[in-house]
PDB file of N, CA and C in Angstrom:
ATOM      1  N   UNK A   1     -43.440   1.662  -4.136  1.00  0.00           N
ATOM      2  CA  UNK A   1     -42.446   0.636  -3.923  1.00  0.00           C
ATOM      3  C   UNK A   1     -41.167   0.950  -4.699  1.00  0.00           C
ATOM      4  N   UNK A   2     -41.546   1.476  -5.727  1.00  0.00           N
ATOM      5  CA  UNK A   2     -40.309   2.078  -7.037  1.00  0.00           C
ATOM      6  C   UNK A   2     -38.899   3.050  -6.006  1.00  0.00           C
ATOM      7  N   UNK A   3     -40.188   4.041  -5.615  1.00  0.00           N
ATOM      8  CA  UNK A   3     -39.352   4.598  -4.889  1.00  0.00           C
ATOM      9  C   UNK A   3     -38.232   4.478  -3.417  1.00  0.00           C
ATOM     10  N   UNK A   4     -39.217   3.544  -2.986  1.00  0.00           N
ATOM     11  CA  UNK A   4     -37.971   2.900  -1.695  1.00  0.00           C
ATOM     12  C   UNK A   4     -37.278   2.368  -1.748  1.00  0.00           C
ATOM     13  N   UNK A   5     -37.482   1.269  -3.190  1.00  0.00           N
ATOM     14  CA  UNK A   5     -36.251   0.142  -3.596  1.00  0.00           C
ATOM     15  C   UNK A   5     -34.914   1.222  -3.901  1.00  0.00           C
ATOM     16  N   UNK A   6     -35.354   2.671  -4.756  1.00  0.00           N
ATOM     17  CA  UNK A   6     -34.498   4.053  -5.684  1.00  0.00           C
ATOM     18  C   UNK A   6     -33.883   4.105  -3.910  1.00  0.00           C
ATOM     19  N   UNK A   7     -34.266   4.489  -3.078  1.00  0.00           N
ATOM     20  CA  UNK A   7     -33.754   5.401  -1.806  1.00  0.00           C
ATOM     21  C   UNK A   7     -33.015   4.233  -1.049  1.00  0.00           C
ATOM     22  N   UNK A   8     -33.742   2.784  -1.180  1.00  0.00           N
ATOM     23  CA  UNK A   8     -32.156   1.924  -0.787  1.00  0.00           C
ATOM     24  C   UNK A   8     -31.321   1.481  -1.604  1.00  0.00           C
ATOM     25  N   UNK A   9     -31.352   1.467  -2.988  1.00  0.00           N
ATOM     26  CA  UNK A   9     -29.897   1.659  -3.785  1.00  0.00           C
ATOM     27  C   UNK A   9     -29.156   2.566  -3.067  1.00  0.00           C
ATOM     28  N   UNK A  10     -30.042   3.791  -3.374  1.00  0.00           N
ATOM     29  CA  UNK A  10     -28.982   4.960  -3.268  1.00  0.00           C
ATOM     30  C   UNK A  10     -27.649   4.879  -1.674  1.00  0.00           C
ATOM     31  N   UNK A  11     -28.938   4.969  -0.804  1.00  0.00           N
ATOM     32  CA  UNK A  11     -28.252   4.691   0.309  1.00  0.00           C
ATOM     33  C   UNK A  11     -27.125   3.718   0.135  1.00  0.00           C
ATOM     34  N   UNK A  12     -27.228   2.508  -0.178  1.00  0.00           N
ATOM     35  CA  UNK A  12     -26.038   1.272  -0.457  1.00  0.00           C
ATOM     36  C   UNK A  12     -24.583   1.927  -1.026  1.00  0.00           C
ATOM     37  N   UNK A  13     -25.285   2.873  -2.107  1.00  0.00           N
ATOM     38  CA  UNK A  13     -24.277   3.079  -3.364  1.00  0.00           C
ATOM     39  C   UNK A  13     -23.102   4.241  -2.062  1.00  0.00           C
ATOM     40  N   UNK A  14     -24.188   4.937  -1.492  1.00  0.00           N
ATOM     41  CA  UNK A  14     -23.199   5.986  -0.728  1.00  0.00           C
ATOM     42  C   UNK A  14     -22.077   5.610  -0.096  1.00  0.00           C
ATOM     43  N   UNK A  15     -22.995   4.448   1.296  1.00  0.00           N
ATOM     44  CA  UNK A  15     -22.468   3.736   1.693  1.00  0.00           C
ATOM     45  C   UNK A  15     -21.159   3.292   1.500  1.00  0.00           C
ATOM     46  N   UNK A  16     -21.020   2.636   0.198  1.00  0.00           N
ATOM     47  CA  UNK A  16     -20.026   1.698  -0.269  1.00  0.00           C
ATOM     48  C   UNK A  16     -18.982   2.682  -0.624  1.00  0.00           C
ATOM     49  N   UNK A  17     -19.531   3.855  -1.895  1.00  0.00           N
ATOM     50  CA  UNK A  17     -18.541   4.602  -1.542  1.00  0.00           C
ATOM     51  C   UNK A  17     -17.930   5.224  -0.584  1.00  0.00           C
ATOM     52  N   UNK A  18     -18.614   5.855   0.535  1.00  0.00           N
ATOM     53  CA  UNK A  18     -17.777   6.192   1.813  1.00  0.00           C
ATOM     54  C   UNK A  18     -16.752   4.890   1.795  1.00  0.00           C
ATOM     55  N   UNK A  19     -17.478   4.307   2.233  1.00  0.00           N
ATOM     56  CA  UNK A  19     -16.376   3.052   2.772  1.00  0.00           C
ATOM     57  C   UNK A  19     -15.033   2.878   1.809  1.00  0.00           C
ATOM     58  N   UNK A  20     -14.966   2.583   0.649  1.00  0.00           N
ATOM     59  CA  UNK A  20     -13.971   2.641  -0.282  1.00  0.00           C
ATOM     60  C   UNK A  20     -13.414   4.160   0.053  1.00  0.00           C
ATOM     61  N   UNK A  21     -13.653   5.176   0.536  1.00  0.00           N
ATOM     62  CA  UNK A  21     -12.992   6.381   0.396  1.00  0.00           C
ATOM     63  C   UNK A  21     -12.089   6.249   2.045  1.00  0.00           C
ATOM     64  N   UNK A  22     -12.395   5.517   2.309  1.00  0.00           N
ATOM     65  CA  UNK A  22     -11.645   5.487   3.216  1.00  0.00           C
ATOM     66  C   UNK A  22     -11.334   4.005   4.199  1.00  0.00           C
ATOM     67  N   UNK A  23     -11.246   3.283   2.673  1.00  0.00           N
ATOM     68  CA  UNK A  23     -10.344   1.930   2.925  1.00  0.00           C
ATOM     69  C   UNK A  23      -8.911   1.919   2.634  1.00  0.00           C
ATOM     70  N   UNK A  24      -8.785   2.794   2.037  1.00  0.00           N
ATOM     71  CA  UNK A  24      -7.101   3.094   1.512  1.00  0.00           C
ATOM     72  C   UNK A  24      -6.585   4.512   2.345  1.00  0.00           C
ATOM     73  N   UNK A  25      -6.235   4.905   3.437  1.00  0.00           N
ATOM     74  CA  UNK A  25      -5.616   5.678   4.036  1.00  0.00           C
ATOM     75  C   UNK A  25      -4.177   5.448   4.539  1.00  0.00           C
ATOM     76  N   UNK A  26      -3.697   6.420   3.552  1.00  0.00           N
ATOM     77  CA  UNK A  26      -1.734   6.773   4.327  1.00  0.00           C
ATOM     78  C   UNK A  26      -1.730   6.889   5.684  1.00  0.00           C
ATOM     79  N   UNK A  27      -1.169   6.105   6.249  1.00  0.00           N
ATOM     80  CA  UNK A  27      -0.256   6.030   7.348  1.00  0.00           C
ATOM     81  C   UNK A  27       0.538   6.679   7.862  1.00  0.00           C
ATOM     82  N   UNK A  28       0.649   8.186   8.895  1.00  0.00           N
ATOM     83  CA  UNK A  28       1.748   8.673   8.871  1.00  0.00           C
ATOM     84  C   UNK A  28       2.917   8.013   9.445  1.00  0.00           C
ATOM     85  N   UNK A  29       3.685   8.784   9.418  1.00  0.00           N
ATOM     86  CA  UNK A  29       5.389   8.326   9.744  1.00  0.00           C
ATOM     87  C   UNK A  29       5.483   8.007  11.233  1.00  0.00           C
ATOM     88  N   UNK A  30       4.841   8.684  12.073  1.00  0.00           N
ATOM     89  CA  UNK A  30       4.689   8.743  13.429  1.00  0.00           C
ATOM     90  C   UNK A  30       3.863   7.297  13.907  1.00  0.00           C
ATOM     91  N   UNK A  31       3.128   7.093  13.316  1.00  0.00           N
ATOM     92  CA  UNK A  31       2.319   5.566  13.309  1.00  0.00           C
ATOM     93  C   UNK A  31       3.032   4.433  13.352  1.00  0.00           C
ATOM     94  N   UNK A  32       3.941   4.356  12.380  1.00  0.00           N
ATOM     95  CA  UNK A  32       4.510   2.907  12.152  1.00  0.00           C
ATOM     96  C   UNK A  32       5.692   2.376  13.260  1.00  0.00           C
ATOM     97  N   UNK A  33       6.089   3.269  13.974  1.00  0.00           N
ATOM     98  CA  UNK A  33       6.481   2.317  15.247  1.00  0.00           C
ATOM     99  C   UNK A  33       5.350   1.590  15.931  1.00  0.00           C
ATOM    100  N   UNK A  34       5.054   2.294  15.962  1.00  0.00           N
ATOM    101  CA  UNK A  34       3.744   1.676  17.053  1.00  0.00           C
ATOM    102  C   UNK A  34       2.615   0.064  16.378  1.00  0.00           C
ATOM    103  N   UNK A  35       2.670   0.184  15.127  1.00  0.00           N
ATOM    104  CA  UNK A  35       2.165  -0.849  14.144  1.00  0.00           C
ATOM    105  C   UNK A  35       3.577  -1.724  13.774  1.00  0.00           C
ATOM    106  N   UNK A  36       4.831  -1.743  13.916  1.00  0.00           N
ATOM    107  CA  UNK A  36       5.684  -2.547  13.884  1.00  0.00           C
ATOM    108  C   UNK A  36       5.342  -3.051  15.503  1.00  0.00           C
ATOM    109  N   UNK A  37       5.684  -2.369  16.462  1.00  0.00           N
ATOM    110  CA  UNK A  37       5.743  -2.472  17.543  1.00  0.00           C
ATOM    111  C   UNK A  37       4.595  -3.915  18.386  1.00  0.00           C
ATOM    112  N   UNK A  38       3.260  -3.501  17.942  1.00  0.00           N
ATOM    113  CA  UNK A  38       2.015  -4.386  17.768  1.00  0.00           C
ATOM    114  C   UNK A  38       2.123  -5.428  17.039  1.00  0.00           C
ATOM    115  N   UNK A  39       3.052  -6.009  16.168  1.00  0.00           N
ATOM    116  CA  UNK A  39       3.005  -7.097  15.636  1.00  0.00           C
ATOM    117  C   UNK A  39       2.273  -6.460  13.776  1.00  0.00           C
ATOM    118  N   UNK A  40       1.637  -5.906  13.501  1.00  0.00           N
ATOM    119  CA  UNK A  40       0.887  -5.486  12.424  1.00  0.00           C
ATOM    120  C   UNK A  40       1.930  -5.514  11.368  1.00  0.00           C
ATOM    121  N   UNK A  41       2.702  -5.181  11.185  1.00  0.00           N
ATOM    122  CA  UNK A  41       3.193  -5.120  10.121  1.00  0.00           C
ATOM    123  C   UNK A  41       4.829  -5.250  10.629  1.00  0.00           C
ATOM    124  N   UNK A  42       5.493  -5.409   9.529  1.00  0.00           N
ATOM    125  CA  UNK A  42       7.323  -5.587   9.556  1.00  0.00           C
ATOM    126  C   UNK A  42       7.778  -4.086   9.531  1.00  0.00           C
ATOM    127  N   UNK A  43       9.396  -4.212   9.954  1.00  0.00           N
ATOM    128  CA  UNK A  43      10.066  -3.203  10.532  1.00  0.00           C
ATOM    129  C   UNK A  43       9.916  -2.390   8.344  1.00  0.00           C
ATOM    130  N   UNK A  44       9.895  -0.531   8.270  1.00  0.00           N
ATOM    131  CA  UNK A  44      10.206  -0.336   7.124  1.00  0.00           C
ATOM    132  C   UNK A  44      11.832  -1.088   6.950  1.00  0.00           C
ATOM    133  N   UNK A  45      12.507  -1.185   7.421  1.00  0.00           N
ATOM    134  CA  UNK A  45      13.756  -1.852   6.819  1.00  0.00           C
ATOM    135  C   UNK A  45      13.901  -2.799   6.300  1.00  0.00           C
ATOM    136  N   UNK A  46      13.217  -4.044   6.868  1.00  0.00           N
ATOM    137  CA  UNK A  46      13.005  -5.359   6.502  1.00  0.00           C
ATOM    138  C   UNK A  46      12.417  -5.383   4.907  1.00  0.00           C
ATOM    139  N   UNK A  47      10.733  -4.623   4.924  1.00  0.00           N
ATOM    140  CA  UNK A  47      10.462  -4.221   3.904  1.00  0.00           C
ATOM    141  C   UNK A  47      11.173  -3.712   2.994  1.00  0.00           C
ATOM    142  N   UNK A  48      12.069  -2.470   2.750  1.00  0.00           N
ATOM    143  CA  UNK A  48      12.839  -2.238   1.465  1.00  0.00           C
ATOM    144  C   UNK A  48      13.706  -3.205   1.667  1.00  0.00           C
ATOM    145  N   UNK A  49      14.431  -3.700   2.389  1.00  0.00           N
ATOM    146  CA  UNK A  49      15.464  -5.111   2.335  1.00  0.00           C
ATOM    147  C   UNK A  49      15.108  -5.880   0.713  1.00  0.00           C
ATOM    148  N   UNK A  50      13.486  -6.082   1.199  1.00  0.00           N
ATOM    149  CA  UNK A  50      13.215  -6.876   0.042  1.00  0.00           C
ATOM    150  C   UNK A  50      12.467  -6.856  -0.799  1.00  0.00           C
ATOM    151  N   UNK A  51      12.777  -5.190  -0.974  1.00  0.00           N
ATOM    152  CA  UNK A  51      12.640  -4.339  -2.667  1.00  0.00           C
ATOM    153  C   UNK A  51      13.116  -4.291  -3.265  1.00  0.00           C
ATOM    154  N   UNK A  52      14.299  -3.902  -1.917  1.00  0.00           N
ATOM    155  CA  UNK A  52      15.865  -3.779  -2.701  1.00  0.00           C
ATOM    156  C   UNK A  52      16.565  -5.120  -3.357  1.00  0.00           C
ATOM    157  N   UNK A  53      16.365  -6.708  -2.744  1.00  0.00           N
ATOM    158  CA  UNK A  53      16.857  -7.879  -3.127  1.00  0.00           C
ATOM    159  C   UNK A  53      16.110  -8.170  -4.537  1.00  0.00           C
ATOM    160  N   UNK A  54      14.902  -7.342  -4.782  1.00  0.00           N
ATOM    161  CA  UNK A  54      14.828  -7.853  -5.594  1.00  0.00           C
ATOM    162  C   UNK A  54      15.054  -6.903  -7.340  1.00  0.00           C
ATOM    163  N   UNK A  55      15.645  -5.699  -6.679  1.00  0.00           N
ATOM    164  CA  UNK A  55      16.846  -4.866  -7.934  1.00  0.00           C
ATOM    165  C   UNK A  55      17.981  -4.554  -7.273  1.00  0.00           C
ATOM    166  N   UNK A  56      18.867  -5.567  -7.268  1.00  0.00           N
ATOM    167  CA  UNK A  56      20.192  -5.065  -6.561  1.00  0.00           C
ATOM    168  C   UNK A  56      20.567  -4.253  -7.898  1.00  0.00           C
ATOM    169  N   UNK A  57      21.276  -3.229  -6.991  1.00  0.00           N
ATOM    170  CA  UNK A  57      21.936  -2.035  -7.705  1.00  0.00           C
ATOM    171  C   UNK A  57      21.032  -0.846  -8.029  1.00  0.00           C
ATOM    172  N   UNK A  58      20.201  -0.995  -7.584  1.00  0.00           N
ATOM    173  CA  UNK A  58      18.761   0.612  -7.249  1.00  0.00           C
ATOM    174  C   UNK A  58      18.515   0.957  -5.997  1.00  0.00           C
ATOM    175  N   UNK A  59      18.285   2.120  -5.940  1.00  0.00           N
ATOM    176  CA  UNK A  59      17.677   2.770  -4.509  1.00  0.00           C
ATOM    177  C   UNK A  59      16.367   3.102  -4.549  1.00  0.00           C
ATOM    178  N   UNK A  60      16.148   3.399  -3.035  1.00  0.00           N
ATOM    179  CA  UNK A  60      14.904   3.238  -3.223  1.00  0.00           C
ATOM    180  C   UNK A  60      14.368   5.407  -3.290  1.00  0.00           C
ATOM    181  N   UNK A  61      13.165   5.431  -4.374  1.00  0.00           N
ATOM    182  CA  UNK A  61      13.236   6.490  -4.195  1.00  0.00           C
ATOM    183  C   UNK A  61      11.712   7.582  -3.272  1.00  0.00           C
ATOM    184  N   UNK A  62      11.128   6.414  -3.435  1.00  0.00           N
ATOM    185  CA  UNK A  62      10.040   6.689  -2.595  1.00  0.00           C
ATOM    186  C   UNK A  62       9.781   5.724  -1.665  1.00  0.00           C
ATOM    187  N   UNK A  63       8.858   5.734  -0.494  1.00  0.00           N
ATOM    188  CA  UNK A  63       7.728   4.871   0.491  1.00  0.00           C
ATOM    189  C   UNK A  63       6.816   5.022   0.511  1.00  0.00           C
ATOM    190  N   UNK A  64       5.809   4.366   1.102  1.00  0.00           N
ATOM    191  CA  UNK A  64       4.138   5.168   1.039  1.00  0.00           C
ATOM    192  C   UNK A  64       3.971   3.730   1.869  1.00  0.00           C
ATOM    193  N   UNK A  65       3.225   3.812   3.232  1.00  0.00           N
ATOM    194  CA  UNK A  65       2.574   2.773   3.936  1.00  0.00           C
ATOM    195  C   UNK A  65       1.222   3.277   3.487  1.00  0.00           C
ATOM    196  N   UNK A  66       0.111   1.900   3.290  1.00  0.00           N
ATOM    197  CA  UNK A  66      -1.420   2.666   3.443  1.00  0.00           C
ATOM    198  C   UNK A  66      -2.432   1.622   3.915  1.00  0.00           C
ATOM    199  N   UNK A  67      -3.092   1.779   4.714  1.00  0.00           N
ATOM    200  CA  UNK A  67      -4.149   0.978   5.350  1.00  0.00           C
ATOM    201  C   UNK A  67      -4.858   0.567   4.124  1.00  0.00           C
ATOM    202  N   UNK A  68      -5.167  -0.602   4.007  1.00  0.00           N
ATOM    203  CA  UNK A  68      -6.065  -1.236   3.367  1.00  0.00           C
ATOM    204  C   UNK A  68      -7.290  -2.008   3.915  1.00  0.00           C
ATOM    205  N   UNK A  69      -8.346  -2.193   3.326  1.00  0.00           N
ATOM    206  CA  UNK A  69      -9.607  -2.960   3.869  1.00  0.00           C
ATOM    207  C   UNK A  69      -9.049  -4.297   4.242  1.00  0.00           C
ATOM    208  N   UNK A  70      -7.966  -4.925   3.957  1.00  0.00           N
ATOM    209  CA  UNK A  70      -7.753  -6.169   4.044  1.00  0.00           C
ATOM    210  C   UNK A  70      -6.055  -5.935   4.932  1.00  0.00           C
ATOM    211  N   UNK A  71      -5.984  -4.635   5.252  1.00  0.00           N
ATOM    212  CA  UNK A  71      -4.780  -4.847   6.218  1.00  0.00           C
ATOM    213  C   UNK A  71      -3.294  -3.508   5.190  1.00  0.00           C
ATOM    214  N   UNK A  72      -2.280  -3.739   5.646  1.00  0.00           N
ATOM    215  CA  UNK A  72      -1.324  -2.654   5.117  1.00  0.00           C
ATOM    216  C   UNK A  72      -0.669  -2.694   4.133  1.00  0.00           C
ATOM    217  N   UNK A  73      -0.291  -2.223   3.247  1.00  0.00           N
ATOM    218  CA  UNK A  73       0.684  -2.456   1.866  1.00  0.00           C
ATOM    219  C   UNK A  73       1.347  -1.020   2.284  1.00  0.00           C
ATOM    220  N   UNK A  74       2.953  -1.961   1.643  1.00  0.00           N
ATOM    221  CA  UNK A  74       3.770  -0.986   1.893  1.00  0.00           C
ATOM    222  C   UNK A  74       4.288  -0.878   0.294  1.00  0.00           C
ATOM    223  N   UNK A  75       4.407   0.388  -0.014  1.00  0.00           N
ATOM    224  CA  UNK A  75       4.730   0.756  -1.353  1.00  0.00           C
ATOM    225  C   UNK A  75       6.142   1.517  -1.582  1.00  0.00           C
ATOM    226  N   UNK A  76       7.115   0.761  -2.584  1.00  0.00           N
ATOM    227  CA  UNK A  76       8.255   1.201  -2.671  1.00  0.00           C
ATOM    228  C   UNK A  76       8.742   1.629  -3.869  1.00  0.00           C
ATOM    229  N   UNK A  77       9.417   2.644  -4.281  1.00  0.00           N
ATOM    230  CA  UNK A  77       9.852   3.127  -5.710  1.00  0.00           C
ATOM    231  C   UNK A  77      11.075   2.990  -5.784  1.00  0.00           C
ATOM    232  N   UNK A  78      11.703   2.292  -6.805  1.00  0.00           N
ATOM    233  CA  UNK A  78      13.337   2.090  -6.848  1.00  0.00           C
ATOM    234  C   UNK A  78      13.531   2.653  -8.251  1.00  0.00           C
ATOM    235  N   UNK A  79      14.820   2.821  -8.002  1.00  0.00           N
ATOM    236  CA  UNK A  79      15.270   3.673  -9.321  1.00  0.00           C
ATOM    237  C   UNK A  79      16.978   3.122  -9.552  1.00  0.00           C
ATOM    238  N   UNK A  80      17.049   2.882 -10.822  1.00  0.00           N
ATOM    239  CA  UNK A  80      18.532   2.752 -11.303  1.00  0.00           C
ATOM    240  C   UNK A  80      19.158   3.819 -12.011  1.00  0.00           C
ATOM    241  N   UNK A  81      20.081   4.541 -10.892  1.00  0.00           N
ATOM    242  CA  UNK A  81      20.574   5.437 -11.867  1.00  0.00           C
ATOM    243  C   UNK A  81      21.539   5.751 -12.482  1.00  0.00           C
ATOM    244  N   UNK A  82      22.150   4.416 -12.875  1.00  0.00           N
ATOM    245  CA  UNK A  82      22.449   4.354 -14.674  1.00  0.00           C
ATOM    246  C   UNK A  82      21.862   4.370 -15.619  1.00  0.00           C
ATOM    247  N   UNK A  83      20.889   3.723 -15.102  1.00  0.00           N
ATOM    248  CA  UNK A  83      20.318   3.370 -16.560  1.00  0.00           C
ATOM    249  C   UNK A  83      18.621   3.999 -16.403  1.00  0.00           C
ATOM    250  N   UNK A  84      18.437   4.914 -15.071  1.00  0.00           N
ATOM    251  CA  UNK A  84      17.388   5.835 -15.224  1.00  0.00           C
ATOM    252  C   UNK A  84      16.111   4.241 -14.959  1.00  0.00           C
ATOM    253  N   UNK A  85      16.281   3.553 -14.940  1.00  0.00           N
ATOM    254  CA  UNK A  85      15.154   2.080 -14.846  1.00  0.00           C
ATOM    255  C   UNK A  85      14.135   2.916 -13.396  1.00  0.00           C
ATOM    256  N   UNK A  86      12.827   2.423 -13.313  1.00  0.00           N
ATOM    257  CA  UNK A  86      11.987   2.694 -12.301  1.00  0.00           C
ATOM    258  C   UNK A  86      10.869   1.716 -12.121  1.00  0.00           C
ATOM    259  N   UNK A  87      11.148   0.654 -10.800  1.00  0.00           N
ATOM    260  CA  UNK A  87      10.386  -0.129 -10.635  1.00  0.00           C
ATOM    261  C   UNK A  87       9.108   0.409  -9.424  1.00  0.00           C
ATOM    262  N   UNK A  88       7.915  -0.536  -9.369  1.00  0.00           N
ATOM    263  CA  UNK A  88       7.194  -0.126  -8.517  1.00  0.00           C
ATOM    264  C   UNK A  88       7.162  -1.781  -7.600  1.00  0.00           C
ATOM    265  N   UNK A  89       7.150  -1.265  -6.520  1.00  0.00           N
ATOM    266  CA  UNK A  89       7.041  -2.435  -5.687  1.00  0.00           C
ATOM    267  C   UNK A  89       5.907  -2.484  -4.643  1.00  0.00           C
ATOM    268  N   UNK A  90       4.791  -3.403  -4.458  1.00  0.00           N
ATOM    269  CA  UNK A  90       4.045  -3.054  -3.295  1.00  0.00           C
ATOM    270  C   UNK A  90       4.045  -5.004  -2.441  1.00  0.00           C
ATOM    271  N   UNK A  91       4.165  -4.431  -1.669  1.00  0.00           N
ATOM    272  CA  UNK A  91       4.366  -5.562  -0.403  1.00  0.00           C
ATOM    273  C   UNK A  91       3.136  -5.883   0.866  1.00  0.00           C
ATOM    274  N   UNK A  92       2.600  -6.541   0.671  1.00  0.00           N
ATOM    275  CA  UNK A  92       1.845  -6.948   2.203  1.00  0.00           C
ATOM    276  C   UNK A  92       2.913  -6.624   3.348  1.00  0.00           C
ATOM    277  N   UNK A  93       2.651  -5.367   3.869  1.00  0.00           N
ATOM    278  CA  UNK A  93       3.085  -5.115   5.268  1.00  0.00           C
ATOM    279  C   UNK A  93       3.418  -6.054   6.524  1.00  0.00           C
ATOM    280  N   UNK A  94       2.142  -7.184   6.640  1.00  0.00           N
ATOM    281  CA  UNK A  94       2.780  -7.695   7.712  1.00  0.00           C
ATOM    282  C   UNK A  94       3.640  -9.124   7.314  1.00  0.00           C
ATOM    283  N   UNK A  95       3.635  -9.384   6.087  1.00  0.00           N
ATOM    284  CA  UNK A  95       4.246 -10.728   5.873  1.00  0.00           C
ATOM    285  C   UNK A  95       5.372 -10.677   5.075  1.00  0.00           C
ATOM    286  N   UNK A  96       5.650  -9.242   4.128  1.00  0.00           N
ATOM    287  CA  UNK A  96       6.268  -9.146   3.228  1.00  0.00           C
ATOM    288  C   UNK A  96       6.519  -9.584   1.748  1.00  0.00           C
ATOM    289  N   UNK A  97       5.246 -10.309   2.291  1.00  0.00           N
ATOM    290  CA  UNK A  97       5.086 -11.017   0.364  1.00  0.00           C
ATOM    291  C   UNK A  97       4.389 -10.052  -0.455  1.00  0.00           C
ATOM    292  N   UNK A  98       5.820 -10.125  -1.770  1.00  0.00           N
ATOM    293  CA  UNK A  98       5.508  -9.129  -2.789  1.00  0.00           C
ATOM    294  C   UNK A  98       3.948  -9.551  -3.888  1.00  0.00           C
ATOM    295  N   UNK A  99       3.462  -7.933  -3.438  1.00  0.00           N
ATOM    296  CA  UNK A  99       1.840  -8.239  -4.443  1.00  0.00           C
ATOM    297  C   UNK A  99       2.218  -7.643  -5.675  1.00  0.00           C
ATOM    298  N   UNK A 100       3.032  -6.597  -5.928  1.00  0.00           N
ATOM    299  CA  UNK A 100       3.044  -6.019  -7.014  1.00  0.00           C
ATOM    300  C   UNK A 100       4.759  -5.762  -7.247  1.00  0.00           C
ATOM    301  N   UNK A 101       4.919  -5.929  -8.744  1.00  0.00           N
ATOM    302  CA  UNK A 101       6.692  -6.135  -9.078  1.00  0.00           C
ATOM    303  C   UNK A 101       6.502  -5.319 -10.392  1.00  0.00           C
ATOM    304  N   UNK A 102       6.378  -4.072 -10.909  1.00  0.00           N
ATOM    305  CA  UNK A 102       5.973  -3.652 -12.070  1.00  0.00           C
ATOM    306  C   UNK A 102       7.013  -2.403 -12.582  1.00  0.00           C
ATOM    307  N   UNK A 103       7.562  -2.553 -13.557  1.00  0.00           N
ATOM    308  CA  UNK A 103       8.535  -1.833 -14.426  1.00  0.00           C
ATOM    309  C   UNK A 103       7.339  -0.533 -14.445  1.00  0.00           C
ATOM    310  N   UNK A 104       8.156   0.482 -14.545  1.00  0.00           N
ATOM    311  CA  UNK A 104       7.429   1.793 -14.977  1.00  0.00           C
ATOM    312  C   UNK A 104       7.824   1.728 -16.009  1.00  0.00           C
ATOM    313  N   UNK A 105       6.763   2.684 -17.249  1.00  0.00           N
ATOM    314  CA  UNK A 105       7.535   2.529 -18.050  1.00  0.00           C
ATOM    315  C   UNK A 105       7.201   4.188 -18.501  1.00  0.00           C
TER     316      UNK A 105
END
């Protein structure tokens, strides 16, 4: 009995990890018309719109869309370069409400 309970952990544990290994997958570039297009998520413009509103006077220096188990986050890097500042921004894709607002430091 020891042993079947050991061989369905294990199985579970795999399981779960597969699944987590591929709950977070990048989005290529070629994709996101077609997922704006479908309703899934907002135009990328809209999105940095309101990365950018929320450091006026930075650009943005990266993107990164990525599928999530619970749907898309869009990830934005802004940078001030006067003063060298680097924020991280991540956004729910289809609604635009900011999940993450975090100073690099």
């Amino acid at each position: 009995m020891k042993t079947l309970t050991a061989l369905f952990t294990a199985a579970a544990l795999t399981f779960t990890a597969a699944g987590l290994a591929q709950a977070d997958d990048d989005v290529r570039v070629d994709q996101i018309p077609g997922l704006v297009k479908e309703g899934k998520i907002k135009s990328p413009e809209e999105l940095n719109k309101i990365a950018l509103d929320l450091h006026p006077g930075f650009t943005i220096k990266d993107t990164d869309l990525d599928k999530r188990f619970n749907g898309y986050e869009y990830e934005v890097e802004l940078r001030n370069a006067t003063t060298n500042e680097e924020w991280d921004v991540e956004l729910d894709a289809a609604t635009g409400k900011v999940l993450k607002n975090k100073k690099d430091d």
